[in-house]
Protein backbone atom coordinates (compact mmCIF):
# COMPACT_ATOMS: atom_id res chain seq x y z
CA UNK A 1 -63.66 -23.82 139.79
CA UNK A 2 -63.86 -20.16 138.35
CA UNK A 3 -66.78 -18.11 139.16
CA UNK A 4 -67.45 -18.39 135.11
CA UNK A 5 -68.04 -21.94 134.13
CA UNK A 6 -65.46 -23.86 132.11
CA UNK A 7 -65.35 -24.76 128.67
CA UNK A 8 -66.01 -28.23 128.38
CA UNK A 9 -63.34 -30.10 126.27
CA UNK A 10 -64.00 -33.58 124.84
CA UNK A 11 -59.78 -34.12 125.33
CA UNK A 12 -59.85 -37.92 123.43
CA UNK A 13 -61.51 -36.54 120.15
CA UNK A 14 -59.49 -35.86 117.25
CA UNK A 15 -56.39 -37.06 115.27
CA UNK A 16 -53.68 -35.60 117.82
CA UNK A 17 -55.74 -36.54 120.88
CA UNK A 18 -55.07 -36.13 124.05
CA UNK A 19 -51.65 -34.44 123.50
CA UNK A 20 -52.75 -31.72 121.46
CA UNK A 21 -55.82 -31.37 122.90
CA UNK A 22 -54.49 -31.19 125.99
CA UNK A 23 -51.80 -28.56 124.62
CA UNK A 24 -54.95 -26.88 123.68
CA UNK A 25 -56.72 -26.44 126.73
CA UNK A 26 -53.63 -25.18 128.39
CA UNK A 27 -53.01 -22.73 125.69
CA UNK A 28 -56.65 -21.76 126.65
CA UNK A 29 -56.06 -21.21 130.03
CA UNK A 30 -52.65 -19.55 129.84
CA UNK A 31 -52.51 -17.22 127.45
CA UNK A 32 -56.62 -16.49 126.43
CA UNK A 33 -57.96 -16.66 129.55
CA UNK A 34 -60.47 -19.36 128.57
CA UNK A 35 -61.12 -21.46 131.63
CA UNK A 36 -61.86 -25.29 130.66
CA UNK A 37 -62.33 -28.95 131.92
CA UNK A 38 -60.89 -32.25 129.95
CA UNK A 39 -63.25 -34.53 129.71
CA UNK A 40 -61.48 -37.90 128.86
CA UNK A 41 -59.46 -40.56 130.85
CA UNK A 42 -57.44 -39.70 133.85
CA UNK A 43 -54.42 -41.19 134.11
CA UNK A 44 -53.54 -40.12 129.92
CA UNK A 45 -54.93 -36.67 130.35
CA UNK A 46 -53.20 -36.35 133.85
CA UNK A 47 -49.72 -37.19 132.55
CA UNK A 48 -50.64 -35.07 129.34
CA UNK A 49 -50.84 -32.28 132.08
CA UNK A 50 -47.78 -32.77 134.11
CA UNK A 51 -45.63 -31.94 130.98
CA UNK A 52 -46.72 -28.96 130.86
CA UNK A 53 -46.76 -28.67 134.51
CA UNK A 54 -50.54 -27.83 134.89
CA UNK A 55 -52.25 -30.32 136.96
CA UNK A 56 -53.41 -28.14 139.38
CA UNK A 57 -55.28 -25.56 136.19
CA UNK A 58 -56.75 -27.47 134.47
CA UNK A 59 -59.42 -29.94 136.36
CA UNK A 60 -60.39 -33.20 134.74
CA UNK A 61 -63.82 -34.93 134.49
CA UNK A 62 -63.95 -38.74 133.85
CA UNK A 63 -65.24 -40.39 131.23
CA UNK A 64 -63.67 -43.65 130.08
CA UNK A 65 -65.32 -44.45 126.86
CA UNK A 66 -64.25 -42.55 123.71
CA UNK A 67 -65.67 -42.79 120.10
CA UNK A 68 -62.70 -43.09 117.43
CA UNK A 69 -62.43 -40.57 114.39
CA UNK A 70 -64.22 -43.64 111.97
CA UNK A 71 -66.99 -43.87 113.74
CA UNK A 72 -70.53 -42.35 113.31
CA UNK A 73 -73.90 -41.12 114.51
CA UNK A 74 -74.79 -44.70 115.96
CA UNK A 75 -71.66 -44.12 118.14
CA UNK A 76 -73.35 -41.94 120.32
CA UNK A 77 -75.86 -44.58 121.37
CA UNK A 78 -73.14 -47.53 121.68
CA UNK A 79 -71.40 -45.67 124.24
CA UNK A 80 -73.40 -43.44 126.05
CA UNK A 81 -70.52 -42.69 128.73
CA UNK A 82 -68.10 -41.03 125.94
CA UNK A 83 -65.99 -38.27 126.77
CA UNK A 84 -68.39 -36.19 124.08
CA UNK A 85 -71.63 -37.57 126.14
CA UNK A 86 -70.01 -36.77 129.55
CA UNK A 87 -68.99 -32.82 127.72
CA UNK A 88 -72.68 -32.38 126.70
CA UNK A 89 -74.26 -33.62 129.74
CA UNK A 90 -71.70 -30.83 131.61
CA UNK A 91 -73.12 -28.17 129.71
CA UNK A 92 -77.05 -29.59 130.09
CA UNK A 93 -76.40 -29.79 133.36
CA UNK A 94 -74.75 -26.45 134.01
CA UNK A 95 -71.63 -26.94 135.13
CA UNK A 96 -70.09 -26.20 131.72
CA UNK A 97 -70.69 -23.13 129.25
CA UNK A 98 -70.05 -25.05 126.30
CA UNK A 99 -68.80 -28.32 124.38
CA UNK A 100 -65.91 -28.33 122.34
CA UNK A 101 -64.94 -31.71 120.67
CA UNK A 102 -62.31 -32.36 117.39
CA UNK A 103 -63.87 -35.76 117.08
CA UNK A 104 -65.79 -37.34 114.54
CA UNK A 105 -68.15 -34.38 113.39
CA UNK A 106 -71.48 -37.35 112.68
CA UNK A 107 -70.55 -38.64 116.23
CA UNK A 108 -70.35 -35.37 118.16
CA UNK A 109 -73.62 -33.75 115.91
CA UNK A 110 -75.72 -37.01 116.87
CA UNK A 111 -74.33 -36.67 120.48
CA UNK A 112 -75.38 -33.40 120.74
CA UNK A 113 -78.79 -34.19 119.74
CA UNK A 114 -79.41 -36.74 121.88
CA UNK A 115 -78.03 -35.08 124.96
CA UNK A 116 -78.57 -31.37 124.78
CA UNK A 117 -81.94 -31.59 122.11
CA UNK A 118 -83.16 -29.34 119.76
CA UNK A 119 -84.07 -25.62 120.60
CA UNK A 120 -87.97 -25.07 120.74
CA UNK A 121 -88.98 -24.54 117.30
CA UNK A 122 -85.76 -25.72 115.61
CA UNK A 123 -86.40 -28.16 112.96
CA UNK A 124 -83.32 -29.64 112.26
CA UNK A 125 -79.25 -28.21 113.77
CA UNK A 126 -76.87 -27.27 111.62
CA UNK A 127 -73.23 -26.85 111.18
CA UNK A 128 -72.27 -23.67 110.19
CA UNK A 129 -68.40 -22.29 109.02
CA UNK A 130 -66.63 -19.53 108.23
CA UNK A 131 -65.40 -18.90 105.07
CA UNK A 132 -62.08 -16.57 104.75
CA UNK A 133 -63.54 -13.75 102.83
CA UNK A 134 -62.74 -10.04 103.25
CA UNK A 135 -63.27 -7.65 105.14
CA UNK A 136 -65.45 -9.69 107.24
CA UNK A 137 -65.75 -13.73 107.02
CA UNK A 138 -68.74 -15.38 105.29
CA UNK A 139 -71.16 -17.80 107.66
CA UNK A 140 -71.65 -21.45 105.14
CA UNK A 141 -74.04 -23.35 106.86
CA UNK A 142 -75.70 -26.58 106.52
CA UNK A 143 -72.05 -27.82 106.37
CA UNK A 144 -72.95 -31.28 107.58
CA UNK A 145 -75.36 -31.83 110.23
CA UNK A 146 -78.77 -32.41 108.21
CA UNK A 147 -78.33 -33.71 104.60
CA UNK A 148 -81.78 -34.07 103.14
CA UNK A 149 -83.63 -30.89 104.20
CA UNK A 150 -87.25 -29.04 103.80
CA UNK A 151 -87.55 -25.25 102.22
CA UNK A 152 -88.86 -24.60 106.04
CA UNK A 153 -85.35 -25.32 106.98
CA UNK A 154 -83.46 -23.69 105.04
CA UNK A 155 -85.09 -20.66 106.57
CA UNK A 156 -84.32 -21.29 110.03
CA UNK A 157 -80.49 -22.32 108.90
CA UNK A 158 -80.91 -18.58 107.65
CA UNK A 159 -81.56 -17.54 110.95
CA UNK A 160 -79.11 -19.65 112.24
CA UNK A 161 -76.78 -17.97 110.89
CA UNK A 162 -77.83 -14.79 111.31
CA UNK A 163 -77.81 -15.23 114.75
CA UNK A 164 -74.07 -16.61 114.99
CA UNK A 165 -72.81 -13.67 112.49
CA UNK A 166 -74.58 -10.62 114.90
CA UNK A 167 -73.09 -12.85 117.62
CA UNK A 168 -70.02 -14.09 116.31
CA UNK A 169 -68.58 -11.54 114.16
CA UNK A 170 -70.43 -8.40 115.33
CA UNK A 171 -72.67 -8.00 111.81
CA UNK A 172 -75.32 -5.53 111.52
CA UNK A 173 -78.50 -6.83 109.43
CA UNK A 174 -76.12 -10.00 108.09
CA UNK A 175 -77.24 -10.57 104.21
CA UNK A 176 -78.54 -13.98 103.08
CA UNK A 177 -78.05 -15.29 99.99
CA UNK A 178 -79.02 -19.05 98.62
CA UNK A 179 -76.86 -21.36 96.52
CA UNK A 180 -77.87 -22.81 93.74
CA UNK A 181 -76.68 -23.50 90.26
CA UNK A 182 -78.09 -19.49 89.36
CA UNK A 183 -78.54 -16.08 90.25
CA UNK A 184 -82.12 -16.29 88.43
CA UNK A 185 -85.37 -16.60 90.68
CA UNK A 186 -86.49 -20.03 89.18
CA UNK A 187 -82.68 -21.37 88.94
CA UNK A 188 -82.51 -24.69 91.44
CA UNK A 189 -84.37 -27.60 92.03
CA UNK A 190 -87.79 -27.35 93.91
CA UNK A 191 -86.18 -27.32 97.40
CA UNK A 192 -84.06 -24.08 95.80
CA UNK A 193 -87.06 -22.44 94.43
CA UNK A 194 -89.59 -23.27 97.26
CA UNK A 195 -87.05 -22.40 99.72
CA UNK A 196 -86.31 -18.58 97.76
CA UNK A 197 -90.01 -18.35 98.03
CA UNK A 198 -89.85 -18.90 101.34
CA UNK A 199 -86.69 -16.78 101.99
CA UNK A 200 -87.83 -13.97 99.76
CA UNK A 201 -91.62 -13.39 102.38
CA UNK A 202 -89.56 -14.09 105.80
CA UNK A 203 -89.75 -10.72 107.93
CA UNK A 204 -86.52 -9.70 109.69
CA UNK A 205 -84.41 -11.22 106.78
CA UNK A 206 -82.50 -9.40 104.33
CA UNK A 207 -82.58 -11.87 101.54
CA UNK A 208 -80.10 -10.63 98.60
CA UNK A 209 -81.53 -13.74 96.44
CA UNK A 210 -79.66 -17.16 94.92
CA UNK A 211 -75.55 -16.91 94.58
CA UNK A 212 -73.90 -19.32 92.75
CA UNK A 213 -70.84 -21.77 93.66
CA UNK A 214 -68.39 -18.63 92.30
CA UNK A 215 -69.46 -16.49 95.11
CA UNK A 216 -68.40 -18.56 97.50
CA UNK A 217 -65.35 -16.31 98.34
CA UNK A 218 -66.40 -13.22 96.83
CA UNK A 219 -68.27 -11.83 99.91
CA UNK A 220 -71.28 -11.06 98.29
CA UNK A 221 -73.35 -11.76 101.14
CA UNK A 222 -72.56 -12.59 104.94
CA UNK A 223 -74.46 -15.91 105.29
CA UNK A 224 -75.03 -18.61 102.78
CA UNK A 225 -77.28 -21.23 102.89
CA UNK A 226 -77.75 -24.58 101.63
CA UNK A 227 -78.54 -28.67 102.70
CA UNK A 228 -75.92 -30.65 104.73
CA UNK A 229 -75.04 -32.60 101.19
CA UNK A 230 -74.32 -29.59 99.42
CA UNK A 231 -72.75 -27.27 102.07
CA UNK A 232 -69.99 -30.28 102.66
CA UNK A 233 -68.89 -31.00 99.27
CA UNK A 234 -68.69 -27.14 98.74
CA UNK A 235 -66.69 -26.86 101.82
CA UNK A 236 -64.39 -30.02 101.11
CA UNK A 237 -63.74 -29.05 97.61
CA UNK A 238 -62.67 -25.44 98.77
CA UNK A 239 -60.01 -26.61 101.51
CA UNK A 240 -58.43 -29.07 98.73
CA UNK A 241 -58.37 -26.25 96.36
CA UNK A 242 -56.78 -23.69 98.81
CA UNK A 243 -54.56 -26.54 99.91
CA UNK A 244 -53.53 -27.05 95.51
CA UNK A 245 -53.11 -23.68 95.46
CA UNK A 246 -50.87 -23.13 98.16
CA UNK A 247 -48.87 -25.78 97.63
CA UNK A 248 -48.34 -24.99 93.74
CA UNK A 249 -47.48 -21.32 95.24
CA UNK A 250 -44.55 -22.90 97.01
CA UNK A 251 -43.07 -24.96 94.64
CA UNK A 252 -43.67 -21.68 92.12
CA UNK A 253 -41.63 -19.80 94.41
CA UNK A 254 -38.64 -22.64 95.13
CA UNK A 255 -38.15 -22.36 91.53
CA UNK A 256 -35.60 -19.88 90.90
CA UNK A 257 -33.85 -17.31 92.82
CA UNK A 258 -35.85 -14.72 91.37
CA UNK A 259 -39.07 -15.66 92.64
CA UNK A 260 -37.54 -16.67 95.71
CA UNK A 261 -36.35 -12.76 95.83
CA UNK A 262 -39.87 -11.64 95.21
CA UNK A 263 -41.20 -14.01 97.72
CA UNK A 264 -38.76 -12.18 99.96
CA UNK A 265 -40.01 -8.76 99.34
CA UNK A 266 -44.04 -10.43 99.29
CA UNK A 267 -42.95 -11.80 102.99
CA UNK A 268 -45.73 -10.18 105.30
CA UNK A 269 -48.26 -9.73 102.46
CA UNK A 270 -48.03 -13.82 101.93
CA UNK A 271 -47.92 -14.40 105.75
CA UNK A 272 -51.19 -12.02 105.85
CA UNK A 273 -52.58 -14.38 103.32
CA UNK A 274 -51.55 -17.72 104.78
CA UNK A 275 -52.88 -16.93 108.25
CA UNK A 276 -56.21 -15.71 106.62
CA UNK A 277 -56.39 -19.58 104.67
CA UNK A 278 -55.13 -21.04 108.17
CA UNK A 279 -58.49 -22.94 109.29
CA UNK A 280 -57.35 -23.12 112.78
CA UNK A 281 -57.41 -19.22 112.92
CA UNK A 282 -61.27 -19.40 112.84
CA UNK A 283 -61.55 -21.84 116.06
CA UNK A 284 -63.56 -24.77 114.09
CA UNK A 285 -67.57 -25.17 113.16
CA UNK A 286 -70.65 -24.60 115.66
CA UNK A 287 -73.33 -26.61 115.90
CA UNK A 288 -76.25 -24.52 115.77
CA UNK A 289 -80.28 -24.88 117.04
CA UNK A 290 -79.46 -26.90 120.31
CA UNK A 291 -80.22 -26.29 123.92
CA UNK A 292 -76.15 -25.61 124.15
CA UNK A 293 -72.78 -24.15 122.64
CA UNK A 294 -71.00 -27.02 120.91
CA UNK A 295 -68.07 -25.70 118.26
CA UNK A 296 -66.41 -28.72 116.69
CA UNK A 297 -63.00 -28.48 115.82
CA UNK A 298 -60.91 -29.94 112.47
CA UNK A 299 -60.15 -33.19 113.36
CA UNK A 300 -56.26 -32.58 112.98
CA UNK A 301 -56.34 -29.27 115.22
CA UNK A 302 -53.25 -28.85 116.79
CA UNK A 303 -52.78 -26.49 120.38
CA UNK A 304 -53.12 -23.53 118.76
CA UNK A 305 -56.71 -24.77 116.81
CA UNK A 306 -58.24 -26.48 120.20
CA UNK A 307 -57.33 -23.04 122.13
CA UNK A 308 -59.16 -21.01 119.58
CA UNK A 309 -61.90 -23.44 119.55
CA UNK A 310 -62.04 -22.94 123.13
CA UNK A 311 -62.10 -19.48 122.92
CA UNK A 312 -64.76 -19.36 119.91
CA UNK A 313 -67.07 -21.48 122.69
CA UNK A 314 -66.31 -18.72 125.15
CA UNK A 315 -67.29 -16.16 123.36
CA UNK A 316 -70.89 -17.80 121.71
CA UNK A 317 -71.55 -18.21 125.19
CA UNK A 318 -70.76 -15.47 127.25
CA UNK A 319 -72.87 -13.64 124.67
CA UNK A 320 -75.64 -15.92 124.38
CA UNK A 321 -75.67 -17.35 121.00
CA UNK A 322 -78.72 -19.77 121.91
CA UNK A 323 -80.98 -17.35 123.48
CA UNK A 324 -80.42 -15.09 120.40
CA UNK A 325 -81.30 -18.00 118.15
CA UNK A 326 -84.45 -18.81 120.58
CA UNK A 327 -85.05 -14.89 120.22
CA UNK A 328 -85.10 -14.98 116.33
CA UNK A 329 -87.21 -18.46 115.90
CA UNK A 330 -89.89 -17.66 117.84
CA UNK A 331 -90.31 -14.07 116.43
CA UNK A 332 -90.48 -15.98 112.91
CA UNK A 333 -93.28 -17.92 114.31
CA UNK A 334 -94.92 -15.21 115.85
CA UNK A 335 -94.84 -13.69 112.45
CA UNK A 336 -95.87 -16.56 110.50
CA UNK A 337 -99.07 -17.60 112.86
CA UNK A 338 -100.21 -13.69 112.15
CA UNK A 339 -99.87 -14.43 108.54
């Protein structure tokens, strides 16, 4: 083993499992310099090795139950030996730095729960992405993990994600903003307009108020928060509509000769652009407000997504994404008991 523990990678989760995930992990080790374990059956994941001629890199941890893409949260109690389970328990036990799993995101969230537990003072996880915005990507979290949600949380999901973009992406004093169906103060429901209220009085927070569904790409502010429910329809219905437009931007082009000339001369602009929309360029989601790094990867990742995902994992925690999250939690209750 490396003097730096190993990514721990759940290698039987996801559509393309284990041969991509596999793929993946030696991708990782190759060319990023990512050092992981596979966490799955032996004999698959061993042969999965051999063709690319890496048994001897890549070390492999047993686990011989896995939970299938269609399966949920209860999953994780059914089968308490899954290749997820086994991941976690790595990392709780501290022979891993970090989980990384393309399965079923309610199977590896409830997993993670179970096994690795809440942070002290977290309320609730929560999933957060990154949306491809310029010049820096935009932090979208509650993207799944906790549908029906208190104001309180919504504040700590805004420190979540503060957390993971000074981590993450390097931002200085990250700006939160709120959606909700309007810029206006009393716009929203009353979980919007309690949890403004709440936002608006938090110390340490730079609050720039409610965005609307619009902003989502416009880079307006660095992190956006909102409930599981809403945070996964939003980020649903923008992959289909990047997917519409893309695809309507080919067929546009095939057209004639003269666009396919213009497409031509557009080459590394449109590459640019496509690699920015790539969602495998961003390494996958992280679960946030557990005792443990978990990034879950789209559940059709190929190599090149499971190695960034690996790599993304790395990174949260060499730096120490869950002690800065500890860090910013208990200063808000600090603050609030004074208050």
């Amino acid at each position: 083993m490396p003097d730096t523990p190993p990514i721990a990678l759940d290698a039987m989760g996801g559509d393309n499992a284990p041969g991509e995930t596999v793929a993946g992990a030696v991708h990782a080790v190759r060319d990023l310099g990512v050092p992981v374990v596979l966490v799955g059956q032996p004999r698959p994941l061993y042969e999965a090795l051999a063709a690319h001629d890496a048994t001897t890199e890549i070390p492999i941890v047993r686990a011989e139950e896995t939970l299938s893409m269609d399966e949920g949260a209860l999953a994780s109690l059914r089968r308490p030996r899954s290749s997820v389970a086994v991941a976690c328990h790595l990392v709780r036990r501290g022979d891993a730095a970090a989980v990384v799993s393309a399965g079923s995101t309610a199977a590896v969230v409830a997993t993670g729960r179970l096994r690795l537990r809440a942070q002290q003072g977290v309320l609730r996880p929560a999933i957060a992405v990154t949306l491809p915005t310029v010049p820096t990507p935009t932090i979208l979290l509650d993207a799944g993990a906790t549908a029906d949600v208190k104001p309180e949380m919504l504040v700590q999901f805004a420190q979540l994600g503060v957390a993971y973009g000074e981590t993450a992406l390097g931002l200085r004093d990250p700006r939160v903003g709120l959606l909700t169906i309007g810029s206006e103060t009393e716009k929203g429901n009353k979980l919007a307009r309690r949890a403004h209220e709440l936002l608006s009085n938090t110390a340490g927070l730079d609050f720039a108020g409610n965005i609307e569904g619009h902003d989502l790409l416009s880079g307006k502010v660095d992190v956006i928060v909102t409930d599981g429910f809403t945070g996964n329809v939003a980020l649903k219905t923008m992959e289909g509509s990047v997917r519409y437009a893309l695809a309507e931007l080919r067929e546009a082009i095939a057209e004639s000769r003269p666009a396919r000339l213009g497409a031509l001369l557009q080459r590394r602009p449109l590459r640019r652009l496509a690699r920015r929309l790539d969602p495998e360029q961003y390494g996958g989601a992280v679960l946030l407000g557990l005792n443990g790094t978990v990034v879950i990867a789209h559940g059709a990742a190929k190599a090149r997504g499971i190695g960034a995902a690996c790599a993304l994992a790395a990174t949260l925690a060499a730096k120490g994404i869950v002690a800065r999250i500890g860090e910013r939690i208990a200063a808000t209750r600090a603050h609030n008991r004074l208050w």
